[in-house]
Protein backbone atom coordinates (compact mmCIF):
# COMPACT_ATOMS: atom_id res chain seq x y z
CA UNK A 1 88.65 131.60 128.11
CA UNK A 2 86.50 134.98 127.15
CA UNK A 3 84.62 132.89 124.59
CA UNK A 4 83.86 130.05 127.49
CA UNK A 5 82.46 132.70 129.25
CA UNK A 6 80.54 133.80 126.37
CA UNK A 7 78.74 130.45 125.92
CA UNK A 8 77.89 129.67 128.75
CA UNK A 9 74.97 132.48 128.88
CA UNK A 10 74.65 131.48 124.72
CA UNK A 11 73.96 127.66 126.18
CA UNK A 12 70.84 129.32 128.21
CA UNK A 13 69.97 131.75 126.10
CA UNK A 14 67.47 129.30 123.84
CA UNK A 15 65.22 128.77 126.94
CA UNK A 16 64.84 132.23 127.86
CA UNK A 17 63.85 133.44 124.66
CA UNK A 18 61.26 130.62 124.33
CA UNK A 19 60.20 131.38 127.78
CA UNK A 20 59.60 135.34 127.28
CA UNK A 21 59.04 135.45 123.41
CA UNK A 22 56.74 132.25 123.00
CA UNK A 23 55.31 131.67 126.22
CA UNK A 24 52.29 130.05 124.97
CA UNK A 25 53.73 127.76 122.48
CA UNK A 26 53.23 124.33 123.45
CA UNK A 27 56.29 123.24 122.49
CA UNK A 28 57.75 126.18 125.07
CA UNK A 29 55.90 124.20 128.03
CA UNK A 30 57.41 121.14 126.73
CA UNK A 31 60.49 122.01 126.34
CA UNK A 32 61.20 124.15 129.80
CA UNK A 33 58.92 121.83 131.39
CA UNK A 34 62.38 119.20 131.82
CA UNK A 35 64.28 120.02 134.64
CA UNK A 36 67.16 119.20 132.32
CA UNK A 37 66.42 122.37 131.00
CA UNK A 38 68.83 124.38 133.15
CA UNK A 39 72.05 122.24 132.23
CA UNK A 40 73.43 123.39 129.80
CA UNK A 41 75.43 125.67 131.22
CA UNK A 42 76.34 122.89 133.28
CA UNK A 43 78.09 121.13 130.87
CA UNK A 44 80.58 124.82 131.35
CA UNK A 45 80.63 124.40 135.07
CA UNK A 46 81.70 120.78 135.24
CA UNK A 47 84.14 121.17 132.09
CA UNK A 48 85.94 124.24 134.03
CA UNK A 49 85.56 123.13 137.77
CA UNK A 50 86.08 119.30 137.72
CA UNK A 51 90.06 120.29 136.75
CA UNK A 52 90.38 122.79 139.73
CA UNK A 53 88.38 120.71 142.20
CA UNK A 54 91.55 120.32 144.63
CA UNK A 55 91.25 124.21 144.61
CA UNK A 56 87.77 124.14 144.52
CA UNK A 57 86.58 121.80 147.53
CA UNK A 58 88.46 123.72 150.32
CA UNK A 59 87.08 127.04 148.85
CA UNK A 60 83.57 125.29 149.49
CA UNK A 61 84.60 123.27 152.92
CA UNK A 62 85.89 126.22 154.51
CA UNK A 63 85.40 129.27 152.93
CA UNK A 64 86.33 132.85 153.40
CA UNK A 65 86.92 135.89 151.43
CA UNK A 66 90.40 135.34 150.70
CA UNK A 67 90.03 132.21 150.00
CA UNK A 68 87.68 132.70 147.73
CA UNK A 69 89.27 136.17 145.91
CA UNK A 70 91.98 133.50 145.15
CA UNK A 71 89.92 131.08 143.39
CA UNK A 72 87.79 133.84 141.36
CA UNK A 73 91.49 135.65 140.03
CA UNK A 74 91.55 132.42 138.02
CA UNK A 75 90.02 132.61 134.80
CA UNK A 76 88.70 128.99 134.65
CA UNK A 77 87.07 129.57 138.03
CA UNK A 78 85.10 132.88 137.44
CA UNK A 79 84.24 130.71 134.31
CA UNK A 80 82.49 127.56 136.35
CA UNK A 81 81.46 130.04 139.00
CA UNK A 82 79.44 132.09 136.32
CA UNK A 83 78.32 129.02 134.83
CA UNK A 84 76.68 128.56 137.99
CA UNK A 85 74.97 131.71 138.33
CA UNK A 86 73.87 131.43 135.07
CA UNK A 87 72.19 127.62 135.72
CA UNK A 88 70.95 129.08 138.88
CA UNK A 89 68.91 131.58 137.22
CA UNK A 90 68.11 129.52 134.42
CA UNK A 91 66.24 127.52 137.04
CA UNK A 92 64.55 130.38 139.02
CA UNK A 93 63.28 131.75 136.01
CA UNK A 94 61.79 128.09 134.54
CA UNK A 95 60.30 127.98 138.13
CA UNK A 96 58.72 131.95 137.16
CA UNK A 97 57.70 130.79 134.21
CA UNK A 98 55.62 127.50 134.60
CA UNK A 99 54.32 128.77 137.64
CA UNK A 100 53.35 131.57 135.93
CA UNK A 101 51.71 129.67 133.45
CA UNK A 102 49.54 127.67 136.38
CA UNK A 103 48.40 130.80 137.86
CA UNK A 104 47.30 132.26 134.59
CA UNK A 105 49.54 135.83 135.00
CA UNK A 106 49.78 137.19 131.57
CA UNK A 107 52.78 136.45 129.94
CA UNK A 108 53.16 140.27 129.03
CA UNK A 109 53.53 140.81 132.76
CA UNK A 110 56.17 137.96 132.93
CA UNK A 111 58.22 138.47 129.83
CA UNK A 112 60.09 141.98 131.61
CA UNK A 113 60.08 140.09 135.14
CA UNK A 114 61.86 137.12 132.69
CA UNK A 115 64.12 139.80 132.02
CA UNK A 116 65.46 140.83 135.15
CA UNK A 117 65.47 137.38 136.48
CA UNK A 118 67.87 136.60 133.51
CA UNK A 119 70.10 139.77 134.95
CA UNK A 120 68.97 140.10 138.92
CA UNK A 121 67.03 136.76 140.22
CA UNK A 122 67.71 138.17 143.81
CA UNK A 123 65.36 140.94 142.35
CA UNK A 124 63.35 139.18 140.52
CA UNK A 125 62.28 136.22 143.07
CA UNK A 126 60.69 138.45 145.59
CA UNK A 127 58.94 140.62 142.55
CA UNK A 128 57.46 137.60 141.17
CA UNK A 129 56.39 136.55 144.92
CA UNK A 130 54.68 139.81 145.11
CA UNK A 131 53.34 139.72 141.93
CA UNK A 132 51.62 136.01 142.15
CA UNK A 133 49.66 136.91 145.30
CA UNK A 134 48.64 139.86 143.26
CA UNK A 135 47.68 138.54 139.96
CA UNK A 136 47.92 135.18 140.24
CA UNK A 137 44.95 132.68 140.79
CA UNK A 138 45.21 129.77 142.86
CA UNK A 139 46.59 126.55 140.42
CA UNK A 140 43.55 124.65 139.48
CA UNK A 141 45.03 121.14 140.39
CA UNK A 142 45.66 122.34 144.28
CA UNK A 143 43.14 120.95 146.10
CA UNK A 144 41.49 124.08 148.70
CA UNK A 145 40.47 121.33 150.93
CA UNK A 146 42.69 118.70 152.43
CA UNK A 147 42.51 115.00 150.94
CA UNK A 148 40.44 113.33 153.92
CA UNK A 149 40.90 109.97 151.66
CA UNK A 150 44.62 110.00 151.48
CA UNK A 151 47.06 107.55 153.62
CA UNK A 152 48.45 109.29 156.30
CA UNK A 153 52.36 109.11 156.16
């Protein structure tokens, strides 16, 4: 079960390190660009948590601490819960990252934020916030005026 564990940060790891140590590779953009990107440690999450669902969905319907303490003592379920956190960040920092990208901050600046987002997103979300309002430039393909042409819906 360690080695689970293990690869599920090892099934992520390929798009971080294209994302912080070849940001400007084409093939980078391409590549994160998928929102498939951030499955892979999927895969983990339903392998380990589609065999505990009956334990699983009342943790999640009705949850509380105990509850929950329960579920995580199991190996298999601090496995898909980690496999979570670690597709969760995956995302968040492919958001970072291409936004990043848009608003022309230099990836120098990103590559450490990449870092902590990979370790801390709950840090690293707000920092980036910050930071894009700081350094970032408006994307070029946001219009500054509204579309007076478009249907309204």
């Amino acid at each position: 079960m360690s080695t689970a564990f293990t690869l599920v940060f090892v099934a992520a790891a390929p798009f971080w390190l294209l994302m912080i140590f070849a940001p400007t590779w084409e093939w980078t953009r391409r590549i994160v660009s998928s929102p498939w990107s951030a499955t892979p440690p999927l895969v983990f999450w339903f392998v380990f948590a589609i065999p505990m669902f009956g334990e699983l969905l009342p943790a999640v319907a009705k949850p509380t601490l105990a509850g929950w303490q329960d579920l995580l003592a199991e190996p298999a379920a601090l496995t898909f819960a980690w496999a979570q956190i670690i597709a969760w960040d995956l995302f968040v920092g492919r958001w970072m990252y291409l936004d990043s990208r848009e608003r022309g901050i230099h990836p120098l600046v990103m590559g450490p934020l990449l870092v902590v987002a990979i370790m801390l997103s709950p840090i690293a979300v707000p920092a980036y916030l910050i930071l894009r309002n700081v350094l970032g430039r408006k994307p070029e393909n946001t219009p500054t005026q509204p579309d007076r042409t478009a249907i309204p819906v």
